[in-house]
N, C-alpha and C. Protein backbone atom coordinates (compact mmCIF):
# COMPACT_ATOMS: atom_id res chain seq x y z
N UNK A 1 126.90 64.02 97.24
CA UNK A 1 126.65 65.41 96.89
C UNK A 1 127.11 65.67 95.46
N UNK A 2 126.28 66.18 94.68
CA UNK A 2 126.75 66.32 93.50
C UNK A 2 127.53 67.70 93.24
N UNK A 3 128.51 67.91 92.08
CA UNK A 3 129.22 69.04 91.87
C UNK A 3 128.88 69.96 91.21
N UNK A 4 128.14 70.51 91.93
CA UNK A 4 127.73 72.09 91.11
C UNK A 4 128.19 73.52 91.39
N UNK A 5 128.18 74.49 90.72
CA UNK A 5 128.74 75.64 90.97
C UNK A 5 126.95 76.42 91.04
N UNK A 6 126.77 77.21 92.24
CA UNK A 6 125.71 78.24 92.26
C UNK A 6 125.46 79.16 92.03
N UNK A 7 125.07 80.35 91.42
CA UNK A 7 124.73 81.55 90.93
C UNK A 7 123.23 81.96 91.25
N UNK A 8 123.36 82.52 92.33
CA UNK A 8 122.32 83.29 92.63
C UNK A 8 122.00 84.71 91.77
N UNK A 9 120.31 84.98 91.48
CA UNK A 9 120.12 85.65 90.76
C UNK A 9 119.12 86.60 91.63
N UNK A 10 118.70 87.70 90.95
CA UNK A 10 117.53 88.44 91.56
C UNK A 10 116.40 88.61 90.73
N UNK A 11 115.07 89.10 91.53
CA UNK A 11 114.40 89.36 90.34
C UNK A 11 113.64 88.47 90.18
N UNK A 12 113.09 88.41 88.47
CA UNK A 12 112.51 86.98 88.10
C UNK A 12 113.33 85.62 88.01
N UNK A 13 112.71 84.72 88.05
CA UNK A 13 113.21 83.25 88.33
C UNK A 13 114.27 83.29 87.17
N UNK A 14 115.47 82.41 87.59
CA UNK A 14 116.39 82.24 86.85
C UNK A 14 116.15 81.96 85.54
N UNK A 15 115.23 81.04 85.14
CA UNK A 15 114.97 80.68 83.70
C UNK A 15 114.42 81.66 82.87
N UNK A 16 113.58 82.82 83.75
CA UNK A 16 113.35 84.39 82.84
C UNK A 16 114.60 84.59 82.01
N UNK A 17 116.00 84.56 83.14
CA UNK A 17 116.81 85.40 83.16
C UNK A 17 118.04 84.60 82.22
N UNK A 18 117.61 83.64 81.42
CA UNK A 18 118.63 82.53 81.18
C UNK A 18 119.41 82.99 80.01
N UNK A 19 118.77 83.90 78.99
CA UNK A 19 119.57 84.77 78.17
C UNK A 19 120.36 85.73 78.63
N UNK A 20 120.60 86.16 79.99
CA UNK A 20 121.45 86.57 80.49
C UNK A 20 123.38 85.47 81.12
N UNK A 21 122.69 84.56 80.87
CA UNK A 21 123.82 83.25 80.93
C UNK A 21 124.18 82.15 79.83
N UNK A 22 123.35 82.48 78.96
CA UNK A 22 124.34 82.05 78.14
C UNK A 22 123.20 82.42 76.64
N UNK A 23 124.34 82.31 75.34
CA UNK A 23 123.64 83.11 74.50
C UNK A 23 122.37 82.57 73.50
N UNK A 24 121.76 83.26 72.88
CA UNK A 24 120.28 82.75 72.46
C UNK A 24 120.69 82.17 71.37
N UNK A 25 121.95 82.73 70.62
CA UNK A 25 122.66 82.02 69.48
C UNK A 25 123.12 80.46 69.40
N UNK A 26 123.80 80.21 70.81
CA UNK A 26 124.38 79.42 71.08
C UNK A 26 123.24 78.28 71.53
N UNK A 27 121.96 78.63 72.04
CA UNK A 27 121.05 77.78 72.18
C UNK A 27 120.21 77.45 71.19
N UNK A 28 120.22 78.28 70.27
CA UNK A 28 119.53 77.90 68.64
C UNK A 28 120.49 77.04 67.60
N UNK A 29 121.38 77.05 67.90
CA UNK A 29 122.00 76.34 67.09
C UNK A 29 122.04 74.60 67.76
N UNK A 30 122.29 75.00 69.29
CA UNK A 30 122.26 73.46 69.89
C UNK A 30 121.02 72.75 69.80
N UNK A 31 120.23 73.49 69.75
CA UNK A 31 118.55 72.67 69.62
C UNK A 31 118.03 72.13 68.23
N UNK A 32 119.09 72.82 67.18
CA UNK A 32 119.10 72.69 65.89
C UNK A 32 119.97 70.99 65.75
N UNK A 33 121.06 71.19 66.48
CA UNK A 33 122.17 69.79 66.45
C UNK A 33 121.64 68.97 67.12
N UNK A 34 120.47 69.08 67.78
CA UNK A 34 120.16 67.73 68.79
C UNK A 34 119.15 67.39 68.16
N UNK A 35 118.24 68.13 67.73
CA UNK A 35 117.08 67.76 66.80
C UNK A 35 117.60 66.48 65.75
N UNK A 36 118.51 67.07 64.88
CA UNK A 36 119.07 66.23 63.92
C UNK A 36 119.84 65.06 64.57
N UNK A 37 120.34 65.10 65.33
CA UNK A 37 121.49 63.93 65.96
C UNK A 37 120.11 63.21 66.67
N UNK A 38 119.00 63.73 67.68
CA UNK A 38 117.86 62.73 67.95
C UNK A 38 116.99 61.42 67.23
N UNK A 39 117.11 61.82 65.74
CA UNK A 39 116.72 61.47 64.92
C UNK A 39 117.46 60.81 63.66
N UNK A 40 118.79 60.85 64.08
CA UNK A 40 119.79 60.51 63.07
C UNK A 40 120.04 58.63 63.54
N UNK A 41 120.16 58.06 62.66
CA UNK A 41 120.67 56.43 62.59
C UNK A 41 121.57 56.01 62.99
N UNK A 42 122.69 57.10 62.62
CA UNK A 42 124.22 56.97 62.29
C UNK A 42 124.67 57.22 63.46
N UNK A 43 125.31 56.59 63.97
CA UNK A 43 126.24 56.26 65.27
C UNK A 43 126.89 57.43 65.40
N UNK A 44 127.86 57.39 64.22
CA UNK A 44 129.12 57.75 63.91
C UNK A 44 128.60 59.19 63.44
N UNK A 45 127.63 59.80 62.91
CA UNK A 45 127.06 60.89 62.65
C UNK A 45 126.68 61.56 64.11
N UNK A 46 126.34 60.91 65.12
CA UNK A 46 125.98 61.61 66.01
C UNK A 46 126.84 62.27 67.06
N UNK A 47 127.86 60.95 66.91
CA UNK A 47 129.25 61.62 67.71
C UNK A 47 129.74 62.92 67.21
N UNK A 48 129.32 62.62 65.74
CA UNK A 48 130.62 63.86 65.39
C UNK A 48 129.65 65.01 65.33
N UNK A 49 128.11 65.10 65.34
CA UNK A 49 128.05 66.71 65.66
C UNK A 49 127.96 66.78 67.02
N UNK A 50 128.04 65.57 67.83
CA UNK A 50 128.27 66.11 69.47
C UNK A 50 129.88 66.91 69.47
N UNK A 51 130.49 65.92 69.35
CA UNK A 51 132.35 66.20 69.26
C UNK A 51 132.35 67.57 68.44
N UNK A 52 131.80 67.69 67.34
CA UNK A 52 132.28 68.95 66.76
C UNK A 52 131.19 70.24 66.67
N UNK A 53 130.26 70.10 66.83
CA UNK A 53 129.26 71.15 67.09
C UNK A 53 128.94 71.77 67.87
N UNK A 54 128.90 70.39 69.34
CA UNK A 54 128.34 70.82 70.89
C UNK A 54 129.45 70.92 71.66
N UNK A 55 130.85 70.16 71.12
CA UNK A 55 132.17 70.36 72.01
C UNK A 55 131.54 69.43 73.30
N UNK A 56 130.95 68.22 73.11
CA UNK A 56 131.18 67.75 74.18
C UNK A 56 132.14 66.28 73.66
N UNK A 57 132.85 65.60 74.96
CA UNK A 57 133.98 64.90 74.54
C UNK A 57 132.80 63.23 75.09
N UNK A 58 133.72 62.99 73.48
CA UNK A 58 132.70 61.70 73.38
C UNK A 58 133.68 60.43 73.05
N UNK A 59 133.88 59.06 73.86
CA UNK A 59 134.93 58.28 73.61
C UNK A 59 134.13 57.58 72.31
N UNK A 60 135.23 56.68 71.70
CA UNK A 60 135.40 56.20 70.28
C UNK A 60 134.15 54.89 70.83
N UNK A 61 133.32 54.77 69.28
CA UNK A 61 132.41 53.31 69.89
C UNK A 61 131.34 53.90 70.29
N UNK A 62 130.68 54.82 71.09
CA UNK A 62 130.21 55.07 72.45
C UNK A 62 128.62 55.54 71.77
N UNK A 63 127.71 55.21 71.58
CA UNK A 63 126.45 54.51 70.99
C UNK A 63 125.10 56.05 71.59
N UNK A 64 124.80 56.70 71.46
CA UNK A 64 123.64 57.37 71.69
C UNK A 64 122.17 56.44 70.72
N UNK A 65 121.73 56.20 71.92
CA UNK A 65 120.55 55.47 71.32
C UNK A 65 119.53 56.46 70.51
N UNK A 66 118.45 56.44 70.41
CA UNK A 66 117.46 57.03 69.20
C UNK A 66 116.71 58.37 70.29
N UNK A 67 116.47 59.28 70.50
CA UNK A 67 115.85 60.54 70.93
C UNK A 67 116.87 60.64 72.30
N UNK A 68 117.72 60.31 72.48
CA UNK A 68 118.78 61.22 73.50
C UNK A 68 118.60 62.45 73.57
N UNK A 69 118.81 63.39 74.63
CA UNK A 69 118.91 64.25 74.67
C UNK A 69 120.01 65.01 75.75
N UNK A 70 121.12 65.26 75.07
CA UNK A 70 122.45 66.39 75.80
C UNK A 70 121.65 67.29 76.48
N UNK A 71 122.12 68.29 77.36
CA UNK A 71 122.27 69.23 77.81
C UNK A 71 121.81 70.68 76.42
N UNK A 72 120.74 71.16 76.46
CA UNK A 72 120.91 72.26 74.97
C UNK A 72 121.84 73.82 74.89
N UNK A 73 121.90 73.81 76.53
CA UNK A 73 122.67 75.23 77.29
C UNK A 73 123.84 74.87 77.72
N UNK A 74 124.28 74.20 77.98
CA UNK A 74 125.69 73.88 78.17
C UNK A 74 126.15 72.00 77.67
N UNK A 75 125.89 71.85 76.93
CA UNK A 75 126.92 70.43 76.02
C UNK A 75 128.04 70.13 76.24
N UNK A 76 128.90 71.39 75.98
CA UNK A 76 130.48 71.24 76.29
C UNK A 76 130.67 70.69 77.99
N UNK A 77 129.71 70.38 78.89
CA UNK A 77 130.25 70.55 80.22
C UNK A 77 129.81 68.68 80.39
N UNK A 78 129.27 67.94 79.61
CA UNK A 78 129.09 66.76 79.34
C UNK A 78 130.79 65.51 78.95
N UNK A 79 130.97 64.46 79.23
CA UNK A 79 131.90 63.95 78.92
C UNK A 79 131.50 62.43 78.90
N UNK A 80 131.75 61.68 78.26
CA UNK A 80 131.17 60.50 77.79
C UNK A 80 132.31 59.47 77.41
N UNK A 81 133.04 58.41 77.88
CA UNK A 81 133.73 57.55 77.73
C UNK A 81 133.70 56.93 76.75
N UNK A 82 134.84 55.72 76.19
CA UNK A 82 134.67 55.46 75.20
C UNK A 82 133.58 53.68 75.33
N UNK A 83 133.60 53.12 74.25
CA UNK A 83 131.64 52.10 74.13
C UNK A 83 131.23 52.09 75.47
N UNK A 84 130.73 53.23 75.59
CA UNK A 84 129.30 53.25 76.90
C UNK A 84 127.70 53.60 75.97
N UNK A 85 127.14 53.04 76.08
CA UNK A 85 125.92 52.59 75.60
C UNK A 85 124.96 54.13 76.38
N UNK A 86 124.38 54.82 75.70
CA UNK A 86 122.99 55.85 76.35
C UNK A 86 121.84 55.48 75.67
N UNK A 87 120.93 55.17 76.57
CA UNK A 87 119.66 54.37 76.28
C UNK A 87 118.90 55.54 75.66
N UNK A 88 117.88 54.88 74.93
CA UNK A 88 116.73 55.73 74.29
C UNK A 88 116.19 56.57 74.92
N UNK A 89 115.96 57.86 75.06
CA UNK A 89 115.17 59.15 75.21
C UNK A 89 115.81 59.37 76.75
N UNK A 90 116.77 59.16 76.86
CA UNK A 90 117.79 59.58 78.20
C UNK A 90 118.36 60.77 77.94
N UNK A 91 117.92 61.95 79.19
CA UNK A 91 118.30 62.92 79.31
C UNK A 91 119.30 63.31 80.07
N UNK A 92 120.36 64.24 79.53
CA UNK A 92 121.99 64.31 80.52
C UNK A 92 121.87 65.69 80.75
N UNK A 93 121.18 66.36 81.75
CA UNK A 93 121.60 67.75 82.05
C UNK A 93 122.86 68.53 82.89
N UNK A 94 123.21 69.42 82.15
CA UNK A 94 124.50 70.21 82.83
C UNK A 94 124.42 71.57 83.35
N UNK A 95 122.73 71.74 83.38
CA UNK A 95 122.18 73.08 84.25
C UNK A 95 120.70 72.84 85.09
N UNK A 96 120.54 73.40 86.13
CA UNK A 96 119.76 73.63 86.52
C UNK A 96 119.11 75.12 87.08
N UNK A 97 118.02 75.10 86.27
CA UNK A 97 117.50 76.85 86.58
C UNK A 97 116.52 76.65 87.35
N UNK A 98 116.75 77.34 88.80
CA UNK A 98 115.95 77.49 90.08
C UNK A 98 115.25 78.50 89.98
N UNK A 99 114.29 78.93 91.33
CA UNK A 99 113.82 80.01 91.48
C UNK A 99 114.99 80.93 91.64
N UNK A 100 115.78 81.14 92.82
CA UNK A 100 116.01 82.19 93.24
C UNK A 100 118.24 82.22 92.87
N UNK A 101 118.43 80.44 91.60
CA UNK A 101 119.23 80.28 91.36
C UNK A 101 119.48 79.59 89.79
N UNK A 102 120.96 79.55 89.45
CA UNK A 102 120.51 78.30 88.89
C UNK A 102 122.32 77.72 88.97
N UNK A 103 122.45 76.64 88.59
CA UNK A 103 123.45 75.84 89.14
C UNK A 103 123.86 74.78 87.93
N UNK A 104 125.12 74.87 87.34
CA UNK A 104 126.24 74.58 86.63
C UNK A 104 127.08 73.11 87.23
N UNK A 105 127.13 72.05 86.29
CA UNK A 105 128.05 71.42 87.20
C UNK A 105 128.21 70.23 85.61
N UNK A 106 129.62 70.08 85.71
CA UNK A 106 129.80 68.53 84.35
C UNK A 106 129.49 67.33 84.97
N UNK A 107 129.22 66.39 83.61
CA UNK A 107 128.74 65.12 83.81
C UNK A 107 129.15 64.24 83.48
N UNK A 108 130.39 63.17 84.14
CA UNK A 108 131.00 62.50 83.56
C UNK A 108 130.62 60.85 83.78
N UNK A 109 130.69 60.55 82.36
CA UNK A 109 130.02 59.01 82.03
C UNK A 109 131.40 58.30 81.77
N UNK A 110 131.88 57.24 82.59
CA UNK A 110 132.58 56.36 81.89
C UNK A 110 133.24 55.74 80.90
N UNK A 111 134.24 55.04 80.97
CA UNK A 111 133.87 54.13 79.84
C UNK A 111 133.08 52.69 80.12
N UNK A 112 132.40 52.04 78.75
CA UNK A 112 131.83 50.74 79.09
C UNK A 112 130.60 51.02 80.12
N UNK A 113 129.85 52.22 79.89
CA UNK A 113 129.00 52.33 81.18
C UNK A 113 127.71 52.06 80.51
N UNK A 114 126.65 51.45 80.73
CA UNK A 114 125.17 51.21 80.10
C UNK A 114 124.10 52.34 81.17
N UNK A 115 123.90 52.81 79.90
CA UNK A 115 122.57 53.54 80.66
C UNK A 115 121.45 53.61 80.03
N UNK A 116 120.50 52.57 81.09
CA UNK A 116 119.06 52.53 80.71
C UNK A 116 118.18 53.76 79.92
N UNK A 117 117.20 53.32 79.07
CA UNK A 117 116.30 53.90 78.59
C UNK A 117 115.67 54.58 79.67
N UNK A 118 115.32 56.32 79.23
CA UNK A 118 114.35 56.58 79.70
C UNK A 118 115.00 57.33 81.25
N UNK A 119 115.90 57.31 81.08
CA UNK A 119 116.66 57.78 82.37
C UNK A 119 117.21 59.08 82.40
N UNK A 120 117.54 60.03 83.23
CA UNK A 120 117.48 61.75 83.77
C UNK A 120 118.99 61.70 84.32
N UNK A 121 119.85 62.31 84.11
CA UNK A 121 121.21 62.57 84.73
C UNK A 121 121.53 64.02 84.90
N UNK A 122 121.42 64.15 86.46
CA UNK A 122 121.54 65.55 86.67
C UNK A 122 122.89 66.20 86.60
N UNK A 123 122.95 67.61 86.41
CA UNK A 123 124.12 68.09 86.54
C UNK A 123 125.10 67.61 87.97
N UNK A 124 126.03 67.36 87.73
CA UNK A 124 127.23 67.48 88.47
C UNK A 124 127.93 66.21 89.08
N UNK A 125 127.39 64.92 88.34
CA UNK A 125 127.27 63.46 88.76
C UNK A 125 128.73 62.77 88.03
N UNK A 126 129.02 62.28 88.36
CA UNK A 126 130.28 61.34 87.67
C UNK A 126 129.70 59.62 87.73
N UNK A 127 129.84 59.00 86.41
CA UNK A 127 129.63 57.37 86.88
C UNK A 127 130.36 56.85 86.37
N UNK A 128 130.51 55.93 87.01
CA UNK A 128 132.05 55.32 87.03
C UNK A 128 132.11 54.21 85.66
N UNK A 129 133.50 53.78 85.44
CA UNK A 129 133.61 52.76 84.38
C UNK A 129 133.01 51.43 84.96
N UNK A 130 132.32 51.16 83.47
CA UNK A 130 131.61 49.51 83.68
C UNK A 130 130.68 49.57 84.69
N UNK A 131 129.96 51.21 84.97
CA UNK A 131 128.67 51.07 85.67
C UNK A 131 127.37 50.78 84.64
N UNK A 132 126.41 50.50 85.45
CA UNK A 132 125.45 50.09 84.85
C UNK A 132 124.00 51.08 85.52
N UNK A 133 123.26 51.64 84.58
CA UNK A 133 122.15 52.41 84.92
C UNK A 133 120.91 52.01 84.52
N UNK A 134 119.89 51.40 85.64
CA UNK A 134 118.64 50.60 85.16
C UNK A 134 117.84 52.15 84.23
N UNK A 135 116.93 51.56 83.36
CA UNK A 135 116.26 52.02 82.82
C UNK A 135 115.05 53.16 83.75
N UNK A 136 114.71 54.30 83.55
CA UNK A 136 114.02 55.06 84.05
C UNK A 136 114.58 55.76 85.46
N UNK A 137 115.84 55.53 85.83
CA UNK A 137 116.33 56.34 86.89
C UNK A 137 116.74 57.83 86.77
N UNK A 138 116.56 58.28 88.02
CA UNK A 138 116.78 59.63 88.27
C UNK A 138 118.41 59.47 88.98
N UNK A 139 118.98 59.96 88.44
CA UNK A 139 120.66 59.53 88.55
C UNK A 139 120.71 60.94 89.21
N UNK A 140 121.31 61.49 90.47
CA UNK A 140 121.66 62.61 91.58
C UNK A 140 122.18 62.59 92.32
N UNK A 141 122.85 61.58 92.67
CA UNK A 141 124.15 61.76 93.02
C UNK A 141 125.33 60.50 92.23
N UNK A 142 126.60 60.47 92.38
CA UNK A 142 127.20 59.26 92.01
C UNK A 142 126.94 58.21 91.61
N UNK A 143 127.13 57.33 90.54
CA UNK A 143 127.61 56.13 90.49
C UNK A 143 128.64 55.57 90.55
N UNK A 144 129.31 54.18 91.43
CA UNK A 144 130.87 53.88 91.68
C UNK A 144 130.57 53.44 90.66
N UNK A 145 132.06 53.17 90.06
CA UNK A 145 132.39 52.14 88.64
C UNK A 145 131.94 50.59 89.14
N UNK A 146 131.13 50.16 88.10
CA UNK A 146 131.23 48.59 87.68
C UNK A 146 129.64 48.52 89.11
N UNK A 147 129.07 49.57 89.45
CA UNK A 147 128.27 49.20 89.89
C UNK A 147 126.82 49.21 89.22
N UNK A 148 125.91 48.27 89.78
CA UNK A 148 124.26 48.22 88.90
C UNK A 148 122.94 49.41 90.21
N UNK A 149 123.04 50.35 89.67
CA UNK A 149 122.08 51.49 90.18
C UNK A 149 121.06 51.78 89.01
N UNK A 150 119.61 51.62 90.12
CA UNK A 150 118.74 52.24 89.27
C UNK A 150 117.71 52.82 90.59
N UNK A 151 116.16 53.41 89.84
CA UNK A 151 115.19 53.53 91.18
C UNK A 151 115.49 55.09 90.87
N UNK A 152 113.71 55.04 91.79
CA UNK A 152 113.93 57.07 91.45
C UNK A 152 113.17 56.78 93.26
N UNK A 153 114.20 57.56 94.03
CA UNK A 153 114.78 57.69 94.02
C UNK A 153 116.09 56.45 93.66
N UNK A 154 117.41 56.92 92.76
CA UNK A 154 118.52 56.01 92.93
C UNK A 154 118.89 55.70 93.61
N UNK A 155 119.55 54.33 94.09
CA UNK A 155 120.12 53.64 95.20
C UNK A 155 121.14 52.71 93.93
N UNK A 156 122.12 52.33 95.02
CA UNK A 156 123.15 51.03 94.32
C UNK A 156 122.60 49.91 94.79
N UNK A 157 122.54 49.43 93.44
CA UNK A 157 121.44 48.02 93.66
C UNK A 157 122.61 46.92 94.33
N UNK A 158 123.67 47.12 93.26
CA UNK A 158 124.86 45.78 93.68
C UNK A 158 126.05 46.95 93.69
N UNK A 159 127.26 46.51 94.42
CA UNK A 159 128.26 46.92 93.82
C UNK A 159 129.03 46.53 93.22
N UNK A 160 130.19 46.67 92.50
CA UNK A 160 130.78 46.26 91.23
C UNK A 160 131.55 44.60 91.93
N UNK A 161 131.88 44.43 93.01
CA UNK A 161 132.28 43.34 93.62
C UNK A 161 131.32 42.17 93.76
N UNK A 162 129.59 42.86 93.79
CA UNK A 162 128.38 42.29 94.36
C UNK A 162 128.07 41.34 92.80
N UNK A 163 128.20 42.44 92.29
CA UNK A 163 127.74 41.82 90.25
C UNK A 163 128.87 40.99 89.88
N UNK A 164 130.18 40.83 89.93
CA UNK A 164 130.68 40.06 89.74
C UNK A 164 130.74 39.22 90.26
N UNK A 165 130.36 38.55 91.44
CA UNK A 165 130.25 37.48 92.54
C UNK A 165 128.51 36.59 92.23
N UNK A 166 127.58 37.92 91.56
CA UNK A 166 126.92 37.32 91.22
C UNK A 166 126.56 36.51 89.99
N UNK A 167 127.53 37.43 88.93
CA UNK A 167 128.25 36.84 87.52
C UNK A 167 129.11 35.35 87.50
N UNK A 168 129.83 35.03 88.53
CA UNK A 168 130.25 33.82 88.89
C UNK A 168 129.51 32.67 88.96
N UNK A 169 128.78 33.54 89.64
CA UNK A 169 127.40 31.85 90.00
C UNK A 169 126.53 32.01 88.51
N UNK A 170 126.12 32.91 88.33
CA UNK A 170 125.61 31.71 86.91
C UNK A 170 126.58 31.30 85.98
């Protein structure tokens, strides 16, 4: 089960209502920092307008590949370990706007964790250190540490005991 907080709304669908939760300022400027950090080279450039722009906590090393994309409405609720690898055009969301809701929850990435290209991380998921995320998964609930999960739907392919036992033999 993933960790989210719910807020039921009335009316039109939550995403009408989304300038009522958080501000239009605060989302123009983040769409402004991700634009540039999507497109930026620099490792070390991208951390620091995550770390200092979006306030989300980003460990030392820790690699955003080329069109990533944070969370644009809530960033700060993101947390990212230190050298964990985020694959190309991998999306980390920290909201979800429903019909008749929408739902809040942080997302915490490891350290040493690889996550495939092309892959979706929903609000409210934790994955563990030295997990591994195949390319193109829909990540919704957990990953244990040091385990290899991918698949939409996600499943744990090995667990972190399974990959090292299989790391032995070759």
């Amino acid at each position: 089960m993933r960790r989210t907080t719910r807020y039921p709304v009335e009316g039109a669908n939550s995403l009408w209502q989304v300038y009522k939760t958080v501000s239009f300022f605060k989302v123009f400027k983040n769409v402004l920092v991700i634009l540039i950090a999507r497109y930026t080279p620099f490792f070390g450039m991208k951390n620091w307008l995550y770390r200092t722009l979006l306030r989300m906590e980003v460990g030392e090393r820790t690699a955003f590949a080329f069109q990533v994309v944070p969370d644009i409405m809530f960033p700060e609720m993101i947390k990212v370990g230190k050298n964990s690898v985020i694959g190309y055009n991998t999306t980390i969301l920290a909201h979800e706007y429903l019909i008749n809701e929408y739902r809040l929850g942080e997302v915490e990435i490891g350290d040493e964790v690889m996550i495939g290209a092309n892959s979706t991380i929903l609000p409210g998921v934790k994955i563990g250190e030295g997990a591994v995320v195949s390319a193109g998964t829909l990540v919704h609930r957990d990953v244990p540490a040091g385990a290899l999960a991918g698949g939409n739907p996600m499943r744990i392919i090995y667990t972190k005991e399974e990959r090292e036992a299989r790391e032995r033999k070759d």
